[in-house]
N, C-alpha and C. Protein backbone atom coordinates (compact mmCIF):
# COMPACT_ATOMS: atom_id res chain seq x y z
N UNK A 1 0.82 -1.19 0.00
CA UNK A 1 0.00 0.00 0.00
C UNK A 1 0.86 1.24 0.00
N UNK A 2 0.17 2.38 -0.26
CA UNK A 2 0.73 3.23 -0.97
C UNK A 2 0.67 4.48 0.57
N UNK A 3 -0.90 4.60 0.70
CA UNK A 3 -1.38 4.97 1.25
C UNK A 3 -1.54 4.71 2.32
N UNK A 4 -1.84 5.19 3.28
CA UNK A 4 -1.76 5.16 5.10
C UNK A 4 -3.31 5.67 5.24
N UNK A 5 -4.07 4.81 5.80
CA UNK A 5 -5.30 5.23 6.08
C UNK A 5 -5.61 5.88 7.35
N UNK A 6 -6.10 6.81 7.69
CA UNK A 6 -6.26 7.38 9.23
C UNK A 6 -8.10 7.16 9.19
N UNK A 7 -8.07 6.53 10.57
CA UNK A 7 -9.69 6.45 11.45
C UNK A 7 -10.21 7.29 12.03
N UNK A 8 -9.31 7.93 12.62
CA UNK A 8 -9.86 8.91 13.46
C UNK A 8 -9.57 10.74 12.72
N UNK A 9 -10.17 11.58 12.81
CA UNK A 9 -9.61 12.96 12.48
C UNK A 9 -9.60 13.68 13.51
N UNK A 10 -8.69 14.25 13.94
CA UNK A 10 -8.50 15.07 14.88
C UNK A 10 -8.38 16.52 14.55
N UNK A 11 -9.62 16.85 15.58
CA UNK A 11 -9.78 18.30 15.52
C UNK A 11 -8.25 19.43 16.68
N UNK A 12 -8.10 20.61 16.21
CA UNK A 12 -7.03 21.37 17.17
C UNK A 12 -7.38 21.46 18.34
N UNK A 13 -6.72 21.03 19.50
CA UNK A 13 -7.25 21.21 20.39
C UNK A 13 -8.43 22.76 21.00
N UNK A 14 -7.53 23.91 20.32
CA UNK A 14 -7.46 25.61 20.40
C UNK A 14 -8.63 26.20 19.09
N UNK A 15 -8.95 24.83 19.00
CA UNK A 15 -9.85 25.19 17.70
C UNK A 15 -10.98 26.66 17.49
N UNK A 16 -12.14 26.98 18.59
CA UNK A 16 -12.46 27.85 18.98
C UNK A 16 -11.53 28.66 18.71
N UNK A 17 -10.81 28.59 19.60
CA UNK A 17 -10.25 30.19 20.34
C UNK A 17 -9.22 30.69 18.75
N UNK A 18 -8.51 30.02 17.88
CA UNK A 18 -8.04 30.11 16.75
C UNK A 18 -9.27 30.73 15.41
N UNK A 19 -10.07 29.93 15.57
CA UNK A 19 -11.17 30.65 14.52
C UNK A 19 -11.71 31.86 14.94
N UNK A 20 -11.88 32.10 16.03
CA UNK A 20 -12.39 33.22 16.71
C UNK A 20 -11.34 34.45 16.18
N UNK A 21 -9.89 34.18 16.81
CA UNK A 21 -8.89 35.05 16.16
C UNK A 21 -8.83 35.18 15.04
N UNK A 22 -9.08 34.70 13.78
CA UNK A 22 -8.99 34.88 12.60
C UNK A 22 -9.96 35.72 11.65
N UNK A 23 -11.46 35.27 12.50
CA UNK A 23 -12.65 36.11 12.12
C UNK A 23 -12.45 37.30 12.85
N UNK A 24 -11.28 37.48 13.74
CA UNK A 24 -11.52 39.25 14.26
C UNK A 24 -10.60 39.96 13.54
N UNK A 25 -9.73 39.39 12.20
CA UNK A 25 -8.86 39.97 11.47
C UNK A 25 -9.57 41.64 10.82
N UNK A 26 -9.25 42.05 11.15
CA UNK A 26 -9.46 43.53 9.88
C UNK A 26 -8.46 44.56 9.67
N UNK A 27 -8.56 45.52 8.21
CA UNK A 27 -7.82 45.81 7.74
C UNK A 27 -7.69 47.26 8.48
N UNK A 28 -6.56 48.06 8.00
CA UNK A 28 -6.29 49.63 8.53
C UNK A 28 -5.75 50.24 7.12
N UNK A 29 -5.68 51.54 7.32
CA UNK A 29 -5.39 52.47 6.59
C UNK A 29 -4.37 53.17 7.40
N UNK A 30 -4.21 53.26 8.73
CA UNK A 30 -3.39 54.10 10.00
C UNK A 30 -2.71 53.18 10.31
N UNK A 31 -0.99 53.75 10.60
CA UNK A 31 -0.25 52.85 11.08
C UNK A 31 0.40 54.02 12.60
N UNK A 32 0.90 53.01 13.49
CA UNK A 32 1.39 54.02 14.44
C UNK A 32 2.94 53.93 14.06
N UNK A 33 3.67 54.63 14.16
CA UNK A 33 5.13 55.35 13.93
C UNK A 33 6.06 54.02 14.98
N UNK A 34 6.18 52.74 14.24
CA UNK A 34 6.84 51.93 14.76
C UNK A 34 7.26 51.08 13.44
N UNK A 35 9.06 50.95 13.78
CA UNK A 35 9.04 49.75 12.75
C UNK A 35 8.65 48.54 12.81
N UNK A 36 8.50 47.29 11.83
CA UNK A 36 8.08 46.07 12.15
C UNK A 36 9.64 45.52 12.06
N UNK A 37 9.87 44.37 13.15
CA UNK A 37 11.14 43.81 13.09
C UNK A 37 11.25 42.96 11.47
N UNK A 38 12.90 42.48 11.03
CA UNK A 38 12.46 41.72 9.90
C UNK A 38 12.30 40.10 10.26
N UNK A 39 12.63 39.92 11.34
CA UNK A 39 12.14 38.42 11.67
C UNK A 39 10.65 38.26 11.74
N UNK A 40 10.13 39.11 12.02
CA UNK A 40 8.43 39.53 11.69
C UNK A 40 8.32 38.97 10.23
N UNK A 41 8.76 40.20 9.57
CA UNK A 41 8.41 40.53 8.00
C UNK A 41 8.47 38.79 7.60
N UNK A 42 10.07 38.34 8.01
CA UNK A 42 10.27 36.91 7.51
C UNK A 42 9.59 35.79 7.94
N UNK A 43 8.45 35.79 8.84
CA UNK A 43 7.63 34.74 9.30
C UNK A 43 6.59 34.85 8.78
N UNK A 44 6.18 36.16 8.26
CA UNK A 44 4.75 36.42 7.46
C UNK A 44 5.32 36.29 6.48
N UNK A 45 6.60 35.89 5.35
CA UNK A 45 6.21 35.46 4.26
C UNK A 45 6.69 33.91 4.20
N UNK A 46 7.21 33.50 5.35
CA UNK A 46 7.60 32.10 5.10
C UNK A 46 6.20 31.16 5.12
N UNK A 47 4.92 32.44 5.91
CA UNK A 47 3.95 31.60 6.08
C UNK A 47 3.26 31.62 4.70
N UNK A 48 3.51 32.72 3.64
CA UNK A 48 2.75 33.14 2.57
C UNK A 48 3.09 31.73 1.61
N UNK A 49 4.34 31.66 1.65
CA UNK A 49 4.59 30.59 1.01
C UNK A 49 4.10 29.37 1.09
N UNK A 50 4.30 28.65 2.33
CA UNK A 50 3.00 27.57 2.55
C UNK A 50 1.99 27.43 2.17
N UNK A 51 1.14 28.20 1.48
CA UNK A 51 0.04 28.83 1.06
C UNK A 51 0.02 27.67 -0.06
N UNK A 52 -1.74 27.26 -0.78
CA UNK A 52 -1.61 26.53 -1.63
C UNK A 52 -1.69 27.43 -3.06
N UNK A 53 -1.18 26.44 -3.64
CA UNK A 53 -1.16 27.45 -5.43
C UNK A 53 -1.05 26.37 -6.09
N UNK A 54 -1.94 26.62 -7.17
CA UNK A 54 -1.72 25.70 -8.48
C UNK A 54 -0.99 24.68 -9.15
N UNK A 55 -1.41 23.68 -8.90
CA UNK A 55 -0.36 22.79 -9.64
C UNK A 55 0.98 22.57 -8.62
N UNK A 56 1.54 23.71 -7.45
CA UNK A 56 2.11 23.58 -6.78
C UNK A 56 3.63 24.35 -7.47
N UNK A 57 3.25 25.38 -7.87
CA UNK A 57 3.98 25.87 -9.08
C UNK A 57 4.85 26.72 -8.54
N UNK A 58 5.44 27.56 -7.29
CA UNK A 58 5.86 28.20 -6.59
C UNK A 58 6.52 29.12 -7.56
N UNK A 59 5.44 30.09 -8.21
CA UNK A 59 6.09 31.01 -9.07
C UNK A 59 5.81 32.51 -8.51
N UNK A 60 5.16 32.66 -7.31
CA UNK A 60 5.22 33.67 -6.55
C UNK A 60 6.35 34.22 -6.04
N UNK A 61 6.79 35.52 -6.26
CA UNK A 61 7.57 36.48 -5.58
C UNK A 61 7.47 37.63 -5.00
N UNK A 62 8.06 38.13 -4.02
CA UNK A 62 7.89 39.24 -3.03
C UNK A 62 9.10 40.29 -3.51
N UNK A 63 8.79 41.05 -3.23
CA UNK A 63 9.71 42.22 -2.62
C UNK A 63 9.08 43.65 -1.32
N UNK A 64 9.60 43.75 -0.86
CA UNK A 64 9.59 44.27 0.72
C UNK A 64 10.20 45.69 0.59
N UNK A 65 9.33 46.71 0.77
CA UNK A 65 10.08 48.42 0.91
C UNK A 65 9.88 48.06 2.54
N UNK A 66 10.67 49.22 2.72
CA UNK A 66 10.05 49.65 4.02
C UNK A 66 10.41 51.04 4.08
N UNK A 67 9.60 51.90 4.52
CA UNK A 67 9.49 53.36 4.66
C UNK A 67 9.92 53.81 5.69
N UNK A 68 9.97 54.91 5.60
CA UNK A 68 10.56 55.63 6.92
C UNK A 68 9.26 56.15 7.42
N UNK A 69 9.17 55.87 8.69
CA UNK A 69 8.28 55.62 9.69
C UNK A 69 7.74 57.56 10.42
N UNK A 70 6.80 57.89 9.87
CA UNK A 70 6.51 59.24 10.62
C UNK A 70 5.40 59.17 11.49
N UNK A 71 5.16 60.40 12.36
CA UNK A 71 4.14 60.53 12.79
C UNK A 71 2.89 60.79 11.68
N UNK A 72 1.74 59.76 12.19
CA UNK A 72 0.66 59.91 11.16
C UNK A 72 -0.73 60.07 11.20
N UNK A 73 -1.10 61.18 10.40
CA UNK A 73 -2.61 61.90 9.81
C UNK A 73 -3.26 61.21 9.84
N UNK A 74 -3.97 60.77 10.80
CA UNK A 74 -5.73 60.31 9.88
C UNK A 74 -6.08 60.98 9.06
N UNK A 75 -6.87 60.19 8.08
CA UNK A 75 -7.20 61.35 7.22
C UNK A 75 -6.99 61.15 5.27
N UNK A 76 -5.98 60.98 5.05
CA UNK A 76 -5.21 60.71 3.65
C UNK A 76 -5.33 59.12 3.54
N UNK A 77 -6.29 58.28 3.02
CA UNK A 77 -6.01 57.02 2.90
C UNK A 77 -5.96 56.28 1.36
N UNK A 78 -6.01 57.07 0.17
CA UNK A 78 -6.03 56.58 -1.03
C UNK A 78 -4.66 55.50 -1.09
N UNK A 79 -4.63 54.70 -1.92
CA UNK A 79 -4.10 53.68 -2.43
C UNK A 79 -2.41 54.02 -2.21
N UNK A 80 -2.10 55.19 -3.33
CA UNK A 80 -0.88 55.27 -3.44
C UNK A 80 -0.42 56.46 -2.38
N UNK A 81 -1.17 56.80 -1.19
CA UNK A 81 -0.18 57.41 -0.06
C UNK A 81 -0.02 56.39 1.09
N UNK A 82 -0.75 55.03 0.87
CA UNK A 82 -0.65 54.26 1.83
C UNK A 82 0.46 53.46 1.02
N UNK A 83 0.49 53.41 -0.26
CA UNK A 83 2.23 52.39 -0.45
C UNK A 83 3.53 53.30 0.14
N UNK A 84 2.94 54.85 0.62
CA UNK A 84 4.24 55.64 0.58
C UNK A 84 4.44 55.47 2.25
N UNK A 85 3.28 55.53 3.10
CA UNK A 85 3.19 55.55 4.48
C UNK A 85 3.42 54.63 5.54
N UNK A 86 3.23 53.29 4.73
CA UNK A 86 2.63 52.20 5.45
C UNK A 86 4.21 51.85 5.90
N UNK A 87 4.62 51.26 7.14
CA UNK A 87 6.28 50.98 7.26
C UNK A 87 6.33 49.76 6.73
N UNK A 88 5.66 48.78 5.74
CA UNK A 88 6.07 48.10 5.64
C UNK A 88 5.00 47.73 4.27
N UNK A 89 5.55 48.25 2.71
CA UNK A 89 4.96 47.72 1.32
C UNK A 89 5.02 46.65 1.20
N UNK A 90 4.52 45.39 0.83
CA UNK A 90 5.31 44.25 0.20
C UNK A 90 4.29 44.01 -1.11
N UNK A 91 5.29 43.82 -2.26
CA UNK A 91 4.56 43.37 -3.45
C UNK A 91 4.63 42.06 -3.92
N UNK A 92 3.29 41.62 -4.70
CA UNK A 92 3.73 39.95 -5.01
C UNK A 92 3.29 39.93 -6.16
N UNK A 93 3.97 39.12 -7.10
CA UNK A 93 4.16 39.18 -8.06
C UNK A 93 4.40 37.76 -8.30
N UNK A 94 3.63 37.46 -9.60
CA UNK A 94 3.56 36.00 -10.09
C UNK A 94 4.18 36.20 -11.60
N UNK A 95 4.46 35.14 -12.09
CA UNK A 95 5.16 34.03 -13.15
C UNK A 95 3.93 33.78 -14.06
N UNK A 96 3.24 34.79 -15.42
CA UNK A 96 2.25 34.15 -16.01
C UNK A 96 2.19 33.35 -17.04
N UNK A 97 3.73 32.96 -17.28
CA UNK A 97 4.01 31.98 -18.14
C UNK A 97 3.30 30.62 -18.19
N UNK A 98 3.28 30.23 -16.53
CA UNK A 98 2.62 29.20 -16.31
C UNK A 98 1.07 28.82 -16.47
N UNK A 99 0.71 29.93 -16.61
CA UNK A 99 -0.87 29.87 -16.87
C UNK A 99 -1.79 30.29 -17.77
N UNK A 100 -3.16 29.32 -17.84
CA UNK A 100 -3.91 29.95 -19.19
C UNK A 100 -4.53 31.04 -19.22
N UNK A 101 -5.10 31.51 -18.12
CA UNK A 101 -5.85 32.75 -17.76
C UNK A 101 -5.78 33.66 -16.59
N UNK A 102 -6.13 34.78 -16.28
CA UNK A 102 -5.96 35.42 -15.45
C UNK A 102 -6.26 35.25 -13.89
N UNK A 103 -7.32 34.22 -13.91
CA UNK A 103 -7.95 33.86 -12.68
C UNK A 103 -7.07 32.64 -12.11
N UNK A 104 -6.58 31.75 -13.07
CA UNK A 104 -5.29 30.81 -11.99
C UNK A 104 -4.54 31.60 -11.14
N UNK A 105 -3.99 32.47 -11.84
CA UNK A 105 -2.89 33.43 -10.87
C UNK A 105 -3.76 33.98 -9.91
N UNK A 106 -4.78 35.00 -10.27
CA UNK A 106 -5.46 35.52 -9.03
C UNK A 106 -6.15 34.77 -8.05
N UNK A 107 -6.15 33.51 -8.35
CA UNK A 107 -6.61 33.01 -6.99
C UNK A 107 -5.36 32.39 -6.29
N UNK A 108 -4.07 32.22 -7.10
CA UNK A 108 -2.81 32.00 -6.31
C UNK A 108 -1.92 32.91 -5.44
N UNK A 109 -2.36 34.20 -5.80
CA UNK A 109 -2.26 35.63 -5.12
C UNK A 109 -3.12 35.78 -4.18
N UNK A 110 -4.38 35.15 -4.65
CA UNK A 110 -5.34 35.71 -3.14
C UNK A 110 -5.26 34.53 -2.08
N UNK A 111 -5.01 33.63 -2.61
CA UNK A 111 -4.62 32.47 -1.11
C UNK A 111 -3.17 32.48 -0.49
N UNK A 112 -1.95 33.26 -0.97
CA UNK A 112 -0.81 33.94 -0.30
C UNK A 112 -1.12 35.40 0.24
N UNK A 113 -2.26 36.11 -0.39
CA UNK A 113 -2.30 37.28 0.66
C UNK A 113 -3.21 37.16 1.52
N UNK A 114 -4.26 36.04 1.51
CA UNK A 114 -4.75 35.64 2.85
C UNK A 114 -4.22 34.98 4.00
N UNK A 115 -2.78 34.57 3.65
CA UNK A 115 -2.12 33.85 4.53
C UNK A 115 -1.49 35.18 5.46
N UNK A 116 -1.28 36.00 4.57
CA UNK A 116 -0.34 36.69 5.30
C UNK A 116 -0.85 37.63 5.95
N UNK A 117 -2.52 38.03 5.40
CA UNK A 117 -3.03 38.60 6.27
C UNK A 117 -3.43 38.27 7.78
N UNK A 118 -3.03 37.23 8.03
CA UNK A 118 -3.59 36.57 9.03
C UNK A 118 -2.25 36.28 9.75
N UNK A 119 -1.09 35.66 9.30
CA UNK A 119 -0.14 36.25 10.08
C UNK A 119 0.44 37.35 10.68
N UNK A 120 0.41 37.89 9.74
CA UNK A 120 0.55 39.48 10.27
C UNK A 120 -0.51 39.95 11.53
N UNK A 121 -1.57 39.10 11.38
CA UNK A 121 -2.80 39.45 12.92
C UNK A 121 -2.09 38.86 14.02
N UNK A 122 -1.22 37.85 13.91
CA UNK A 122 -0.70 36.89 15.15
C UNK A 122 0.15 38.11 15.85
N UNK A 123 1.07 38.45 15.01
CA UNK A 123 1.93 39.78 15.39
C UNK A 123 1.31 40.93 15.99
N UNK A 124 0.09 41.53 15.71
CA UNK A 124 -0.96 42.34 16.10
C UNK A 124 -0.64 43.47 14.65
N UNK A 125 0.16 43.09 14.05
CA UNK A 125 0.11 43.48 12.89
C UNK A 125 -1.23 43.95 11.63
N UNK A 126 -1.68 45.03 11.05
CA UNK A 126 -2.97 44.96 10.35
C UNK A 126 -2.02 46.01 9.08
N UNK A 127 -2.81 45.80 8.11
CA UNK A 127 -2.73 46.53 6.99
C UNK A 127 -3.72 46.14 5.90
N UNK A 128 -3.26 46.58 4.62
CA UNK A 128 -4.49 46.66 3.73
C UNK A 128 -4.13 45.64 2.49
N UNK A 129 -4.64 44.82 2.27
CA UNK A 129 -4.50 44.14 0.80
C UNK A 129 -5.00 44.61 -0.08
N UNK A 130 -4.04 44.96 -1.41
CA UNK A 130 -4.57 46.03 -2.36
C UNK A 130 -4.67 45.26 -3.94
N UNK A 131 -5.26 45.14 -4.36
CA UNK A 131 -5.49 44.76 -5.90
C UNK A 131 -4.54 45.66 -6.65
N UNK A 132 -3.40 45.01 -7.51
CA UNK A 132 -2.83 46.71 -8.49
C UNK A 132 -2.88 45.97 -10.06
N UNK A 133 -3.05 44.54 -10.05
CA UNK A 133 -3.00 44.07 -11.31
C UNK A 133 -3.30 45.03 -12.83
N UNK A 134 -3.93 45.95 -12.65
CA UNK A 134 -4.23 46.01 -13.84
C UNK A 134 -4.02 47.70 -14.18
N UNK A 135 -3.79 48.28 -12.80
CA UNK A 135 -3.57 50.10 -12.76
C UNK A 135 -2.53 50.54 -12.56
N UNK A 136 -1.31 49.33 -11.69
CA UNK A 136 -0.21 49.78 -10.97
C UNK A 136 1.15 49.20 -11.28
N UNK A 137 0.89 48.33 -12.76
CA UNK A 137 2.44 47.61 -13.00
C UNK A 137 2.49 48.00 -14.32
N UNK A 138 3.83 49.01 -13.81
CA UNK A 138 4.61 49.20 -14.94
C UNK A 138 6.17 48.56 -14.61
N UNK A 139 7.14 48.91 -15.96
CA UNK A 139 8.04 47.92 -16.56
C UNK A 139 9.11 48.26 -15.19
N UNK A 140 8.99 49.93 -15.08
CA UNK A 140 10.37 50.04 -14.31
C UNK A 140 10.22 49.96 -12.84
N UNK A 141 9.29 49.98 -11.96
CA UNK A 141 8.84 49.26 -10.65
C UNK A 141 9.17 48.23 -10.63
N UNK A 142 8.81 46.71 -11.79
CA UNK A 142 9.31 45.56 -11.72
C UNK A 142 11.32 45.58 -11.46
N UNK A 143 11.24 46.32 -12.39
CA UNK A 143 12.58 46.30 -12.51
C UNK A 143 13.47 47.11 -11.15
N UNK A 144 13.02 48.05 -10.43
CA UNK A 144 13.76 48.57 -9.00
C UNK A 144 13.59 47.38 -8.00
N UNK A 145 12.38 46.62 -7.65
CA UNK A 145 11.73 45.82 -7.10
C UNK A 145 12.74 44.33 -7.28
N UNK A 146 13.34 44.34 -8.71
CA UNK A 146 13.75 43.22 -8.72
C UNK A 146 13.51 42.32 -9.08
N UNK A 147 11.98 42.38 -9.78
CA UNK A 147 11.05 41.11 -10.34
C UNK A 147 12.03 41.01 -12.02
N UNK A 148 11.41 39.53 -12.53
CA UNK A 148 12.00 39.28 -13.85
C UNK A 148 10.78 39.90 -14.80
N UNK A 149 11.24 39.88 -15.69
CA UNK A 149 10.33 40.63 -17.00
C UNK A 149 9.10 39.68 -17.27
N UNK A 150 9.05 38.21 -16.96
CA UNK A 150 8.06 37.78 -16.85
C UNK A 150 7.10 37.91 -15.26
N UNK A 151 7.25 38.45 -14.65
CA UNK A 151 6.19 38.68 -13.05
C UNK A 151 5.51 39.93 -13.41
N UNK A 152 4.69 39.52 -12.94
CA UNK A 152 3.35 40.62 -12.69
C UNK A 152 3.11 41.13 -11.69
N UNK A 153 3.17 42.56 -11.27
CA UNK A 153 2.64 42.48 -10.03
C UNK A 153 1.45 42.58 -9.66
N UNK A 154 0.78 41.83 -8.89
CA UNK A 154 -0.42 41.31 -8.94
C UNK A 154 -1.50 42.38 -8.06
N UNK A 155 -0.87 42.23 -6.53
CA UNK A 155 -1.14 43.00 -5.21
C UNK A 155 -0.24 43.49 -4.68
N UNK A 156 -0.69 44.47 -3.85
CA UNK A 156 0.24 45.01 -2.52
C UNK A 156 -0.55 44.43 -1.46
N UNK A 157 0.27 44.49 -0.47
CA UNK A 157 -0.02 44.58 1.30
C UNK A 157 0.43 45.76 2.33
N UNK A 158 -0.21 46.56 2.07
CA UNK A 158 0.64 47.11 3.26
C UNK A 158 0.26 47.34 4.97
N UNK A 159 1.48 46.99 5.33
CA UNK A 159 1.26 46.91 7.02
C UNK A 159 2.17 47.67 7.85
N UNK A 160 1.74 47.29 9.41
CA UNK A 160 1.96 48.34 10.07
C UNK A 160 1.58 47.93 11.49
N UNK A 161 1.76 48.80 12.62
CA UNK A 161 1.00 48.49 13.91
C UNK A 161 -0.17 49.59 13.54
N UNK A 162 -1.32 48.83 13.89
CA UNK A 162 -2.41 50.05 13.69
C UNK A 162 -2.41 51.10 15.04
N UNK A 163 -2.88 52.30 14.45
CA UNK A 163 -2.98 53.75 14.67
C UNK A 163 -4.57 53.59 15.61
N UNK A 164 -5.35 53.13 15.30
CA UNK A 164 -6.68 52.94 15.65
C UNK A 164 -7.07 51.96 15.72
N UNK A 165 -8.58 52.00 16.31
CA UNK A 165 -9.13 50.56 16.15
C UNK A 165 -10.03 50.02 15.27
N UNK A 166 -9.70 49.22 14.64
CA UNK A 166 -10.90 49.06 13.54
C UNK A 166 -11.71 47.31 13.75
N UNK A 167 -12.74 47.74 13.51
CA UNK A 167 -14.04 46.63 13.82
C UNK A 167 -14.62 46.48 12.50
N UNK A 168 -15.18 45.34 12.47
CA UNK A 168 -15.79 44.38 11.67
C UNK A 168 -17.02 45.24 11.07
């Protein structure tokens, strides 16, 4: 046999108290004037990676700004002053060589930025997952960023310690 049969399934012990934390995830626009460590940064993407994707194709890539950290306005929350504000951009960017249509990749992007949105909650970490696929990638961003001429950038994330409190 090939296969190993299991009888029993075992539920997490912390099961509750884990789902509970996950459904209280929400996003911010306000960050408070703190950096995030990078052993942080590096556990929220080692978890992104775990993440399932297609075929198992690991053609996802990151790159990581981090800003210089000010005191901050409520107030200003459009798209591109939060990639400038947030202490911590990260972009991901996929490989569309591998695929027939647009929606393989975007659902391989949206199950790595759900991972990481949710790590980043363990940290007390919040920020915003941003759609840029189709308004925000141009040639020479890929290219400062570091991506190859075939990646797309798909989404941003940006995070932060939140400034406020935000509810469901």
């Amino acid at each position: 046999l090939y296969v190993d049969y299991i009888d029993e399934v075992m539920e997490h012990p912390r099961r509750e108290e884990v789902l509970s934390f996950i459904k209280q995830r929400a996003s911010t626009r306000f960050w408070q004037a703190k950096k995030i460590d990078d052993h942080i940064i590096q556990d929220i993407l080692e978890v992104a990676m775990t993440s399932a994707v297609s075929c198992n194709s690991q053609t996802i890539r990151f790159a990581v700004k981090k800003n210089i950290v000010k005191k901050m306005k409520v107030g200003d929350s459009n798209n591109q002053s939060m990639f400038n504000k947030a202490p911590v951009t990260i972009y991901i960017a996929e490989d569309e060589r591998f695929f027939n249509d647009t929606f393989e990749t975007a659902l391989d992007v949206g199950s790595v930025c759900s991972l990481m949105m949710i790590a980043a909650h363990f940290y007390g970490i919040k920020g915003t997952w941003i759609y840029q696929g189709d308004y925000y990638n141009d040639k020479s961003l890929s290219n400062e960023l570091g991506f190859s001429k075939n990646h797309k950038i798909y989404s941003l994330m940006t995070l932060g310690y939140p400034l406020d409190k935000q509810e469901k």
